[in-house]
Each structure stands twice: as C-alpha cells, then as structure tokens.
C-alpha atoms as a PDB file:
ATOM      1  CA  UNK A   1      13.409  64.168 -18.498  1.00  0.00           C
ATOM      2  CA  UNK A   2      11.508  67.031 -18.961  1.00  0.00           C
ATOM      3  CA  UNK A   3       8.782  68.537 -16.513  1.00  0.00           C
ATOM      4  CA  UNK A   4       6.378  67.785 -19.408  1.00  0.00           C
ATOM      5  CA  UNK A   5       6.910  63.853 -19.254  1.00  0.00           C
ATOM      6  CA  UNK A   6       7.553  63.449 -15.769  1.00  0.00           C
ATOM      7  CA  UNK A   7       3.982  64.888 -15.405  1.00  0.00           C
ATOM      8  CA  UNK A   8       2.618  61.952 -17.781  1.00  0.00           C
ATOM      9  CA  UNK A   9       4.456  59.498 -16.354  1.00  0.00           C
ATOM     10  CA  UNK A  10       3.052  60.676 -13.161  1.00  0.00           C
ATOM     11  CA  UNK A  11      -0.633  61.369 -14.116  1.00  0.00           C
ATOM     12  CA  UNK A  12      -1.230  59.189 -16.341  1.00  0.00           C
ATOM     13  CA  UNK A  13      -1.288  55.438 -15.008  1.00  0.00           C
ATOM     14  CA  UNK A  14      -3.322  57.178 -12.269  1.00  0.00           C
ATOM     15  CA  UNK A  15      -6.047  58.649 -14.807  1.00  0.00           C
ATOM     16  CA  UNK A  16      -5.446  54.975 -16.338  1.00  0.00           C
ATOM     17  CA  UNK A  17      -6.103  53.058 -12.701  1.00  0.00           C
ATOM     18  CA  UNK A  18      -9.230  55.923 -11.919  1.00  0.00           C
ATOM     19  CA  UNK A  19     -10.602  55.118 -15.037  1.00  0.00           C
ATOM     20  CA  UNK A  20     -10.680  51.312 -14.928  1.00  0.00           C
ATOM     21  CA  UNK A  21     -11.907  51.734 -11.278  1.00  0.00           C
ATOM     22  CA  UNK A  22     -14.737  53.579 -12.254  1.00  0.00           C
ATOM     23  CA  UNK A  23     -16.056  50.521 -14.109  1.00  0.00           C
ATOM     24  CA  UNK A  24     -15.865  48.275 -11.031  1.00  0.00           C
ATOM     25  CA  UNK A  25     -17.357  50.860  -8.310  1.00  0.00           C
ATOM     26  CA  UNK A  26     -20.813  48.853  -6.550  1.00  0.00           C
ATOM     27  CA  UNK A  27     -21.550  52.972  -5.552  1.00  0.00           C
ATOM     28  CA  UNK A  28     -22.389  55.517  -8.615  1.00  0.00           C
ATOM     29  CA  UNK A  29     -20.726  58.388  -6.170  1.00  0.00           C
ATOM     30  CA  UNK A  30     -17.500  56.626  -6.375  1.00  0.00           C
ATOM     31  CA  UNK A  31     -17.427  56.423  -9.934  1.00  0.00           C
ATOM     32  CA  UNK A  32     -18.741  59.837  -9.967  1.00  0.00           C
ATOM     33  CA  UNK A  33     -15.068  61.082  -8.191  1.00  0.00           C
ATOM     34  CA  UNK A  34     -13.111  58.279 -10.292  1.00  0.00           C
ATOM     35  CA  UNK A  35     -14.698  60.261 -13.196  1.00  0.00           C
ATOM     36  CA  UNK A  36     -13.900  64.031 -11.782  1.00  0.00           C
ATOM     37  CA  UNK A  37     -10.238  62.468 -11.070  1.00  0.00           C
ATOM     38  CA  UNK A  38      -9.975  61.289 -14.662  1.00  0.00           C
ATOM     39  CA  UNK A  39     -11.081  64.665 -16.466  1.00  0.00           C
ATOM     40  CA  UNK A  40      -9.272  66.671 -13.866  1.00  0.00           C
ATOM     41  CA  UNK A  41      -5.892  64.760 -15.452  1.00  0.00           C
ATOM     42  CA  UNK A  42      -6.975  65.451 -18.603  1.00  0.00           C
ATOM     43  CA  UNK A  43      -7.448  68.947 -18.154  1.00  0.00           C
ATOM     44  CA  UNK A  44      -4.049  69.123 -16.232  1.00  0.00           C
ATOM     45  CA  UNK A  45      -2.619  67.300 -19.579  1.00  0.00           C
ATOM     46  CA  UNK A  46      -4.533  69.845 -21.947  1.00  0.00           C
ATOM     47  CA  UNK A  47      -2.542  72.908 -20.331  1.00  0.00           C
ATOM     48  CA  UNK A  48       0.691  71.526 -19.715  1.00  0.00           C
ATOM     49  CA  UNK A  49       0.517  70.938 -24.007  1.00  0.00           C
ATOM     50  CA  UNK A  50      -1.073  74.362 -24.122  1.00  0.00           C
ATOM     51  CA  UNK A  51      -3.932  73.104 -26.079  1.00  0.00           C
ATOM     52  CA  UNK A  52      -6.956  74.651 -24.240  1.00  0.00           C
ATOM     53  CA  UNK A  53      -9.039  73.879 -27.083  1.00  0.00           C
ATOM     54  CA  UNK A  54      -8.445  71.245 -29.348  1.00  0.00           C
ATOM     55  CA  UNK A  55      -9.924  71.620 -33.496  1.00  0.00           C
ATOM     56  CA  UNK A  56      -9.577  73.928 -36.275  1.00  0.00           C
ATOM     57  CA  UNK A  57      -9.494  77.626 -34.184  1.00  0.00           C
ATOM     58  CA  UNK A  58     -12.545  78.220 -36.516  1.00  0.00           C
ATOM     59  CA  UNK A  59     -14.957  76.043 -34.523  1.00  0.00           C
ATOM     60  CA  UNK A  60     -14.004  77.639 -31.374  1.00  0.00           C
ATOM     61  CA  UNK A  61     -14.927  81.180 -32.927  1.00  0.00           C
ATOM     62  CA  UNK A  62     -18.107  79.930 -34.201  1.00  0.00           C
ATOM     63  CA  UNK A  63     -18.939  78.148 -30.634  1.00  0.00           C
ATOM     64  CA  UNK A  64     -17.938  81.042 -28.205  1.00  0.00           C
ATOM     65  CA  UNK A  65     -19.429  84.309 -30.685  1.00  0.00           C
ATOM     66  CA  UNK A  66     -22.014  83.278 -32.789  1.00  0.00           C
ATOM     67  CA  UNK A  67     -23.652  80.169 -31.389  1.00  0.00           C
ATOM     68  CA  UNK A  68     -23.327  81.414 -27.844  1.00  0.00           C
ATOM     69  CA  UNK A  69     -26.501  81.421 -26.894  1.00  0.00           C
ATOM     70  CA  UNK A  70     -27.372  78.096 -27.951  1.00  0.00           C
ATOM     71  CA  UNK A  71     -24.279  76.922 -26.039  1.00  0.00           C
ATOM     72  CA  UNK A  72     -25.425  77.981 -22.820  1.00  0.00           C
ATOM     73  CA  UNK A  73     -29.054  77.046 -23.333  1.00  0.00           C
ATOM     74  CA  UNK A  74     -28.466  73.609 -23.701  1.00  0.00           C
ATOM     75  CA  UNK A  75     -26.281  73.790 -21.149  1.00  0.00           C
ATOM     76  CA  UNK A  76     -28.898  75.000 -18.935  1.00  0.00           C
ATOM     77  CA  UNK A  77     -31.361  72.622 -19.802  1.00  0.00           C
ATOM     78  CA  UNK A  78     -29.057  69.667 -19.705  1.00  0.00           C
ATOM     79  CA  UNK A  79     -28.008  70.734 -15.839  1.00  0.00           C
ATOM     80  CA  UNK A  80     -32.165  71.222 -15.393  1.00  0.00           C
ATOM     81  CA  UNK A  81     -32.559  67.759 -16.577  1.00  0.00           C
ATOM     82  CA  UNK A  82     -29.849  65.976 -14.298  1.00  0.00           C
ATOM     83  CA  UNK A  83     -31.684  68.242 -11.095  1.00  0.00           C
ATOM     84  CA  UNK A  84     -35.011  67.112 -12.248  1.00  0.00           C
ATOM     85  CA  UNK A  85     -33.732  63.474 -12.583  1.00  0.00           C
ATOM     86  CA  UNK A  86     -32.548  64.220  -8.964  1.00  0.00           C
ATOM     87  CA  UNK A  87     -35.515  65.441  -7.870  1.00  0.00           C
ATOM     88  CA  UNK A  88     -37.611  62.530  -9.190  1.00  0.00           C
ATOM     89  CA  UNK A  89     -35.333  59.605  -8.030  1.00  0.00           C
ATOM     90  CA  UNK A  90     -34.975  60.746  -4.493  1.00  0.00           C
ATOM     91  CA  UNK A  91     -37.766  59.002  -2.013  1.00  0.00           C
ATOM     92  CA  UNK A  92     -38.384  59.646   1.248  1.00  0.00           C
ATOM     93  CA  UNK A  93     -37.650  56.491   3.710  1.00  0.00           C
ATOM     94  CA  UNK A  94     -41.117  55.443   5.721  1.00  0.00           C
ATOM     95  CA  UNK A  95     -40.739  54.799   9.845  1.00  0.00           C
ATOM     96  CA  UNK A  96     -40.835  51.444   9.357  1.00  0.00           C
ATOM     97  CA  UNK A  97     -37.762  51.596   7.085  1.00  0.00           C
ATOM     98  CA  UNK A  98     -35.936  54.284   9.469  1.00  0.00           C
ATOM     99  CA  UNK A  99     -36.298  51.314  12.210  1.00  0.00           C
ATOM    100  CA  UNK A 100     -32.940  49.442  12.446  1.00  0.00           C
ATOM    101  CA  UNK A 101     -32.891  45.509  11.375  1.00  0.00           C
ATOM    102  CA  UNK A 102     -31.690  44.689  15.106  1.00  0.00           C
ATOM    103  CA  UNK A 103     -35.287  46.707  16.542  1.00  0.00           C
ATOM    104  CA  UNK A 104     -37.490  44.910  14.367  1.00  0.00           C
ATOM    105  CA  UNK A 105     -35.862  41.822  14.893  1.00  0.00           C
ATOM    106  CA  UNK A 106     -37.119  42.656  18.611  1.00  0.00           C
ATOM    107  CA  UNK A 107     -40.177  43.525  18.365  1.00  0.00           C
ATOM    108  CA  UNK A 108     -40.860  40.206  16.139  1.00  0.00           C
ATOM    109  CA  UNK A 109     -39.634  38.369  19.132  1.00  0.00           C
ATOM    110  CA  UNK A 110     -40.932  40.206  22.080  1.00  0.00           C
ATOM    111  CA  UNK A 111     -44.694  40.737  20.095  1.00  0.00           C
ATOM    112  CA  UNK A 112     -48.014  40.017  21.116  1.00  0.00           C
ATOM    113  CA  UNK A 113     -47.985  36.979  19.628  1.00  0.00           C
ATOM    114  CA  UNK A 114     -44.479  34.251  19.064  1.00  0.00           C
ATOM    115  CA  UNK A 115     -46.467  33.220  16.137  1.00  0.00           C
ATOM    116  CA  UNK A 116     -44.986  36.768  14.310  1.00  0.00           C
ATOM    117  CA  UNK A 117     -41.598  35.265  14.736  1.00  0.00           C
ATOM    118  CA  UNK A 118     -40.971  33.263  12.124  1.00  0.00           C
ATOM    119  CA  UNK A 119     -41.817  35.830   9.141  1.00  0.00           C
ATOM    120  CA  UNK A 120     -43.125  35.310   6.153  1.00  0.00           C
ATOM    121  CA  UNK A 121     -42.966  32.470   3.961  1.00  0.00           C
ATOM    122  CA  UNK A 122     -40.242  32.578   0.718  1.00  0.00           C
ATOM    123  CA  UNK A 123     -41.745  34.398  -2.597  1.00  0.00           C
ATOM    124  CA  UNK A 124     -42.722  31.028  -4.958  1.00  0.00           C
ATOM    125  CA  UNK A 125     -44.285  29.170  -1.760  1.00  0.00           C
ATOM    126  CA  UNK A 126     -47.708  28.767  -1.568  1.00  0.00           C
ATOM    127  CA  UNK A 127     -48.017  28.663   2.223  1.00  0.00           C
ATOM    128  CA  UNK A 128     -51.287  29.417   4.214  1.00  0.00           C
ATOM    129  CA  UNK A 129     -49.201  29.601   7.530  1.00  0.00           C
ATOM    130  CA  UNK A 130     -45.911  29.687   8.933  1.00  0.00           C
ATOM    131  CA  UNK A 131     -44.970  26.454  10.624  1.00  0.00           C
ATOM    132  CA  UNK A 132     -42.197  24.290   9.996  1.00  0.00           C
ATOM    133  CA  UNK A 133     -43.871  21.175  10.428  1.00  0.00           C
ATOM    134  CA  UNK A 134     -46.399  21.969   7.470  1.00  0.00           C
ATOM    135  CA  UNK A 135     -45.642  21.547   3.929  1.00  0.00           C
ATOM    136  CA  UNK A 136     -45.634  24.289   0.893  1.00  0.00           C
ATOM    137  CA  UNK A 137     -48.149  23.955  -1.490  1.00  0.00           C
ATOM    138  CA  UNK A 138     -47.395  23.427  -5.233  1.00  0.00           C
ATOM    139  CA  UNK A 139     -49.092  25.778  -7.504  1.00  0.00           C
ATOM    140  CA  UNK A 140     -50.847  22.429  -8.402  1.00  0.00           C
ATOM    141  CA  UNK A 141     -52.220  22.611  -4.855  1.00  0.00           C
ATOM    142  CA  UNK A 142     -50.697  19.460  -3.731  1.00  0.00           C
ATOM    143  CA  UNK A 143     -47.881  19.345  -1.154  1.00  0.00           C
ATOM    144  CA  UNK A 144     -44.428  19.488  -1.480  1.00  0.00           C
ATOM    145  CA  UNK A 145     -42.461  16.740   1.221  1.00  0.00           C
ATOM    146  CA  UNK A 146     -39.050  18.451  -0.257  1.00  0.00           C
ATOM    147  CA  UNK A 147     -39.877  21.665   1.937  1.00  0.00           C
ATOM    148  CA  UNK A 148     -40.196  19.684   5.425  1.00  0.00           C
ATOM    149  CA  UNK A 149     -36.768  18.540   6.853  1.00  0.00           C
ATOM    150  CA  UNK A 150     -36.134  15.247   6.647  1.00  0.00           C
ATOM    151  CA  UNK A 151     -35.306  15.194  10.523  1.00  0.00           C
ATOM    152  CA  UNK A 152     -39.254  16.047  11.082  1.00  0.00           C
ATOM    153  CA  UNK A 153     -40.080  13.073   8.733  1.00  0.00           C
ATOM    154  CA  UNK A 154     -37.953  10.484  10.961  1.00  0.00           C
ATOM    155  CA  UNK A 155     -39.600  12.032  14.308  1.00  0.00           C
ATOM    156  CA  UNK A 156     -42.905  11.570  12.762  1.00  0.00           C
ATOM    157  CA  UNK A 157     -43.798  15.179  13.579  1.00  0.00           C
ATOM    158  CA  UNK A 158     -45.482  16.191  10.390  1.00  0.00           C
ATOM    159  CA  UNK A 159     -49.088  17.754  10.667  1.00  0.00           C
ATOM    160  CA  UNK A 160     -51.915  16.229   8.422  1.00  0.00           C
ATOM    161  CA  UNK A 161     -51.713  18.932   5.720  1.00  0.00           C
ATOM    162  CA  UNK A 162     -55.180  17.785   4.349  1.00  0.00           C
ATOM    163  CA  UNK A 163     -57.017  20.539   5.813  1.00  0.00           C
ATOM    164  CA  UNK A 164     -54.874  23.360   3.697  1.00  0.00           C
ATOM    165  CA  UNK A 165     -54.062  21.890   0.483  1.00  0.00           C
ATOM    166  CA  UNK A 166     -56.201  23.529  -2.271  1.00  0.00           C
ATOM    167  CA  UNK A 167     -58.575  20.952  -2.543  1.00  0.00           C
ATOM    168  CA  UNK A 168     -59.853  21.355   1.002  1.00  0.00           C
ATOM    169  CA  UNK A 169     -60.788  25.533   0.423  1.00  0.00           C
ATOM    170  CA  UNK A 170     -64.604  25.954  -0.293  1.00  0.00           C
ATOM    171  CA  UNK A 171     -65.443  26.617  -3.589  1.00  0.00           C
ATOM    172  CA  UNK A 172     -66.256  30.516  -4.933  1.00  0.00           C
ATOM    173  CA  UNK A 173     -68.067  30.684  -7.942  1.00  0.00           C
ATOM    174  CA  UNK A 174     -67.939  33.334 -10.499  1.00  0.00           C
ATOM    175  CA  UNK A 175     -70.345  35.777  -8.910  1.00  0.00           C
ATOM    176  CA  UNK A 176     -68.303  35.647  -5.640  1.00  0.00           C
ATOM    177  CA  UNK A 177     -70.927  33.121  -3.761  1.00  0.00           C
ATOM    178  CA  UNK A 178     -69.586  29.867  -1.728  1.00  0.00           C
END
C-alpha cells in the first residue's frame, strides 16, 4: 500500500464522520471545528495529489494576475461582513440575567412578600392572580374547571371565581371613561 492510500484510508472516513457530525452539532462552534477538520483533510488530500489548484491552469493565471484586485476586495468585504454580523448579533447580558437560576429562586422565596413565589401564570392563561385554588379564564372570559386539580374539587377548596371572570370588570368605554 502506498503512503498515498494509506493516507485516504486514514483521513478520509474521519473527514466522512466530521462531516456528518457537523450536521447534528446543537452548538454552531462545534460545527464550526467539524468544518475546519473537514477542509483541513481536504487540503491535506489536495497536496498529497499535488493538485494545489484544481481547473484549466488558465483560470488560475487570470485569478492571481489580472483579477487580483477584485479577488482580495471581495475577500475583504466578505470577512467585513461576517465581523459586522458579529458585531450586530452579540448582546450584552442584563444583571438580572447574570443572576444564577438557584439566586433568584431565593430571593422569590425569601421576598417581601410569599405571594412572589409562585411566578407567573403559563403564556395562553388568562389569569388575574396566581393561586392554585382559582381557575384560568378562557379568552371567552368564562372559567376553565380543567386548570384546578381535581384533588381541590373533592376537598371543596375552590374560591368563588365570580368576582374575576370578565364579566365582573367595570366597563371602559371608548373614550377611556368607566
């Protein structure tokens, strides 16, 4: 076996493995490397064939005299647009999202108030508050007995929800008067 084909044998079912890998990555920096790894092979393939550059020789001598220029300043502003994209992506994290889950798990606990411990109601619930024993308002404004446990129904420890379904809010008129 020559050292040519021991290198593909070699290199290649690794370029193959990177380069299905690179389609399953959750992280864009891992397929980034799988990506590197793969051209890197290729490259490593490209000299051991001594074909630096593959084409008619002509194209070559038209890209690297005459249309040198234009070469490099696309180049340029094809490595300005992935630093701009960069640039605009990148976002600054706020304190409150610097603050560890365990902390402002916490401080909901150990607030002012135990009424800041249960959170905020589910997006698609119509909720005025947050207690259990409460049920979620339709967007009909009538309640919903499917979002109270059953267990509360058998205790018979479900509030009168009369007072916040829709129907009970004063109403606003157009101009903003009640």
């Amino acid at each position: 076996m020559s050292g040519e084909s021991a290198l593909f044998w070699v290199l290649a079912p690794l370029a193959v493995l990177a380069s299905v890998a690179m389609l399953f990555m959750k992280k864009a920096v891992h397929s980034a490397v799988l990506l590197a790894w793969v051209m890197i092979t290729l490259a490593i393939f490209y000299i051991a064939l001594e074909a630096p550059f593959l084409g008619i020789e002509g194209l070559a001598q038209y890209l690297f005299s005459d249309y040198v220029w234009a070469f490099e300043v696309i180049s340029a502003l094809l490595i300005t647009a992935a630093l701009g994209a960069m640039v605009l992506a990148h976002s600054e994290k706020s304190d409150v999202a610097r603050t560890s889950q365990r902390a402002r798990s916490i401080a909901r606990f150990r607030g002012k108030s135990i009424a800041t411990a249960a959170g905020l109601p589910g997006s698609g619930v119509y909720a005025r508050n947050n207690a259990l024993d409460l049920p979620a308002l339709l967007p009909d404004g009538k309640p919903s007995d499917l979002s109270i446990a059953e267990v509360l129904h058998r205790r018979g420890d479900v509030a009168e929800s009369k007072s916040y379904q829709l129907e009970g809010l004063p109403k606003i008129d157009d101009e903003g008067n009640k």
